[in-house]
C-alpha atoms as a PDB file:
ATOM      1  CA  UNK A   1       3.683 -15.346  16.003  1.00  0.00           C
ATOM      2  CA  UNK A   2       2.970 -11.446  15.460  1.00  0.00           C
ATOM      3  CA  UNK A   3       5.684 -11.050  13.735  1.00  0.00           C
ATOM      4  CA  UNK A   4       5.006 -13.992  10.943  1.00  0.00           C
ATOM      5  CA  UNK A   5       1.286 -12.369  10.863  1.00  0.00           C
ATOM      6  CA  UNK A   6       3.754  -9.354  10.276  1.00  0.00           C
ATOM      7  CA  UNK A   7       5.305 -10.377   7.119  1.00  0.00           C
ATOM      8  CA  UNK A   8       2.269 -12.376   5.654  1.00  0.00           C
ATOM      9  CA  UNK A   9      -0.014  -9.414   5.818  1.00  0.00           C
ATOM     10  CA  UNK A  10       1.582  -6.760   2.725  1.00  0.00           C
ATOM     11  CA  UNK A  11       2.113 -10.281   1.016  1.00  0.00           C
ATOM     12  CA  UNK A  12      -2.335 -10.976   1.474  1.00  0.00           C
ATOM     13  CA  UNK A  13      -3.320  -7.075   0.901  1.00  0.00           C
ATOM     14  CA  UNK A  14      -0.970  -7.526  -2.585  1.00  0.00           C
ATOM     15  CA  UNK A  15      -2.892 -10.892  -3.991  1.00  0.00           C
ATOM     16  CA  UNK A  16      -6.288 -10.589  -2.485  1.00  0.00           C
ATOM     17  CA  UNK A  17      -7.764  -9.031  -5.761  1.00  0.00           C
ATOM     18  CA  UNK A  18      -6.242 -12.003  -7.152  1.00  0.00           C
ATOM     19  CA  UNK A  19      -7.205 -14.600  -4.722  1.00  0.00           C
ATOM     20  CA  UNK A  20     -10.865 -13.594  -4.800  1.00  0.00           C
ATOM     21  CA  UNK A  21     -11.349 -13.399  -8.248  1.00  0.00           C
ATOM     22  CA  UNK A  22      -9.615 -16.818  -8.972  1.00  0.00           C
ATOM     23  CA  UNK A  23     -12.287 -18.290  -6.177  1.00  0.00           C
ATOM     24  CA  UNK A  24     -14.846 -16.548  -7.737  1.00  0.00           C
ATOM     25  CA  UNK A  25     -14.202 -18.334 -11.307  1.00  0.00           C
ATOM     26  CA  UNK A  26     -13.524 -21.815  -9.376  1.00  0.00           C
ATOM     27  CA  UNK A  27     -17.142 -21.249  -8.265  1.00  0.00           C
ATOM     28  CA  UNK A  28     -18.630 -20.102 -11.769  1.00  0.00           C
ATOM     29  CA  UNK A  29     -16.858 -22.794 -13.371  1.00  0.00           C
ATOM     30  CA  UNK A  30     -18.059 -25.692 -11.085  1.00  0.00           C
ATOM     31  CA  UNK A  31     -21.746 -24.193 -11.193  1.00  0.00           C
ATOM     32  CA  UNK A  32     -21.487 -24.241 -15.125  1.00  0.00           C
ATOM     33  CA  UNK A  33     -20.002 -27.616 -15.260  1.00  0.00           C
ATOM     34  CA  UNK A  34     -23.328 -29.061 -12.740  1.00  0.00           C
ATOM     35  CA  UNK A  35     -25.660 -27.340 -15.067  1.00  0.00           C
ATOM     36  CA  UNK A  36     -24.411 -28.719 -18.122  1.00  0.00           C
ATOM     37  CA  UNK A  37     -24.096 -32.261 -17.019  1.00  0.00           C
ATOM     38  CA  UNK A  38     -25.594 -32.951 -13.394  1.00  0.00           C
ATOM     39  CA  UNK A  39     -23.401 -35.882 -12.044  1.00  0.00           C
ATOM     40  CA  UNK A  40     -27.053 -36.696  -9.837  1.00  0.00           C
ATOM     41  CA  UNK A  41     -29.397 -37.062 -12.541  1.00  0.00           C
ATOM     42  CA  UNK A  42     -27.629 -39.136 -15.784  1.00  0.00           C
ATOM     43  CA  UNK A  43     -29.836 -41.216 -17.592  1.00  0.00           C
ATOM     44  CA  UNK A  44     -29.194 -44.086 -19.240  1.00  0.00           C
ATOM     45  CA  UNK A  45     -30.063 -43.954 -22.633  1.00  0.00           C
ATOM     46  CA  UNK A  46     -31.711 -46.776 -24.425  1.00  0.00           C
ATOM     47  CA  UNK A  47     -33.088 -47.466 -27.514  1.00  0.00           C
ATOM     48  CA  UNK A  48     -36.818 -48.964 -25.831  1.00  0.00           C
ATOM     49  CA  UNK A  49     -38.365 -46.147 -27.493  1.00  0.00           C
ATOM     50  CA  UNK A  50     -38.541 -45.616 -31.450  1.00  0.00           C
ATOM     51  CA  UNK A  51     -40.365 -44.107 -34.031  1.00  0.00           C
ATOM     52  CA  UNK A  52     -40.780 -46.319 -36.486  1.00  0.00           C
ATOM     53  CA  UNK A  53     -42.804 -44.543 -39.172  1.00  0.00           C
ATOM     54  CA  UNK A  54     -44.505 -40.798 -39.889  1.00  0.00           C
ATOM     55  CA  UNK A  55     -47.011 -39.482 -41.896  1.00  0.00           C
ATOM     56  CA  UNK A  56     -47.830 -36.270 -41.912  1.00  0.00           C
ATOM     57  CA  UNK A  57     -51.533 -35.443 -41.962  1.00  0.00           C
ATOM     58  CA  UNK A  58     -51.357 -31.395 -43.034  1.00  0.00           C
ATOM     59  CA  UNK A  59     -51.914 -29.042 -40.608  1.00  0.00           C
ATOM     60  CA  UNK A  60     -49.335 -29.698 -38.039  1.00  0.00           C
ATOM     61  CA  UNK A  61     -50.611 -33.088 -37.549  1.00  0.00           C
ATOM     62  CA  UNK A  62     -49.263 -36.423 -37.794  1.00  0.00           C
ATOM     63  CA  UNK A  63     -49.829 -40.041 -37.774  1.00  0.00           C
ATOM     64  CA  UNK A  64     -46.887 -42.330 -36.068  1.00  0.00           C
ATOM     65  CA  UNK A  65     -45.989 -46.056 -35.183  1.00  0.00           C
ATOM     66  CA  UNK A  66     -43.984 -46.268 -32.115  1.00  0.00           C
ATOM     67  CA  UNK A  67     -42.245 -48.993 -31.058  1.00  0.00           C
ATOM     68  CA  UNK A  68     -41.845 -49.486 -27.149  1.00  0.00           C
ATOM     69  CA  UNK A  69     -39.976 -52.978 -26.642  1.00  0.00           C
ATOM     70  CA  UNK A  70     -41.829 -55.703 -28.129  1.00  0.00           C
ATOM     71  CA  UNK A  71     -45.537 -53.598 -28.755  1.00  0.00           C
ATOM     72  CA  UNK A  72     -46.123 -51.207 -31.745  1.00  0.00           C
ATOM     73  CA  UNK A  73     -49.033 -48.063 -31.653  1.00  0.00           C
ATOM     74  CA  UNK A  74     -50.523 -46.115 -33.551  1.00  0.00           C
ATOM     75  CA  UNK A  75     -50.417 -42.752 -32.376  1.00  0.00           C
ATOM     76  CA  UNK A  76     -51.640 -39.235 -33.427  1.00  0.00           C
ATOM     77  CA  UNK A  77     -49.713 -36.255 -32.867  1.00  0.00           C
ATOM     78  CA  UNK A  78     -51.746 -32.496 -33.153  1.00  0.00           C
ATOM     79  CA  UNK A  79     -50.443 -29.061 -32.440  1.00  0.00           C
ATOM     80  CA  UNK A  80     -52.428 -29.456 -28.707  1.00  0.00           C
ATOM     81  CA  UNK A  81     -51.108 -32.701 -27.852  1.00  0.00           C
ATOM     82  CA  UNK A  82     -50.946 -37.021 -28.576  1.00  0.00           C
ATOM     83  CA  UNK A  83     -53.218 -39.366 -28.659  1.00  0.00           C
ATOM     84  CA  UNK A  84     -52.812 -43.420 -28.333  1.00  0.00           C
ATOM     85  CA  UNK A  85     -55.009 -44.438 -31.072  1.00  0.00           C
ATOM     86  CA  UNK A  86     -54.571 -48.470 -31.471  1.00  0.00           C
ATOM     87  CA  UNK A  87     -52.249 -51.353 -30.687  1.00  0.00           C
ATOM     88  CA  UNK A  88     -50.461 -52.505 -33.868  1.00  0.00           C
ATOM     89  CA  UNK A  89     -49.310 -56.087 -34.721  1.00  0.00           C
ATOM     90  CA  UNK A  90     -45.591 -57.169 -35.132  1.00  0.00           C
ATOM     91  CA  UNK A  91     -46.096 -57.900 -38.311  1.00  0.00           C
ATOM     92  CA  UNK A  92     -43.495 -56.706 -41.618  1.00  0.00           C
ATOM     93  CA  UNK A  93     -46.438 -53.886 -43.126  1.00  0.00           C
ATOM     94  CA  UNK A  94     -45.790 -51.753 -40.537  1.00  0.00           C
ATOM     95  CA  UNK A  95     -41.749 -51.661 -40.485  1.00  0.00           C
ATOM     96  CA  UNK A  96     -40.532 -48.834 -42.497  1.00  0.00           C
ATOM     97  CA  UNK A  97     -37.347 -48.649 -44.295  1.00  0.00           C
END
């Protein structure tokens, strides 16, 4: 047994530089990959949610008709935040486009 620890230990002093610094990208590389696309938290896109027109008010402020399912609103959008305005009707005026 000494002697196999023997033979195996010029072979580990010779790649441990190497060993180490391929474990060291394995690591960087699998910390990269859950950062850029966590496995945990995927969401499922959907299309519930849709602006369906804009108008722009001046001054970094908008109007806008969202869509959420079946229910239209009219919402305003300012520089310090939104507001829900009104319910709108499903009716064709206030499709855009």
């Amino acid at each position: 047994m000494n002697e196999l620890i023997d033979s195996l230990l010029p072979l580990w002093q010779e790649y441990q530089a190497l060993i180490i610094l391929i474990a060291a990208l394995s690591i960087m590389l699998m910390g990269w990959l859950l950062v850029r696309k966590p496995c945990c938290c995927r969401i499922k896109r959907s299309d519930a949610i849709n602006i369906v027109d804009v108008k722009s008010l001046g001054g970094r402020k908008f109007l806008m008709i969202v869509s959420c399912g079946q229910q239209k609103m009219l919402l305003a959008v300012e520089p310090n935040g939104i507001r829900y305005l009104c319910p709108l009707g499903n009716d064709e005026k206030t499709e855009s486009k």
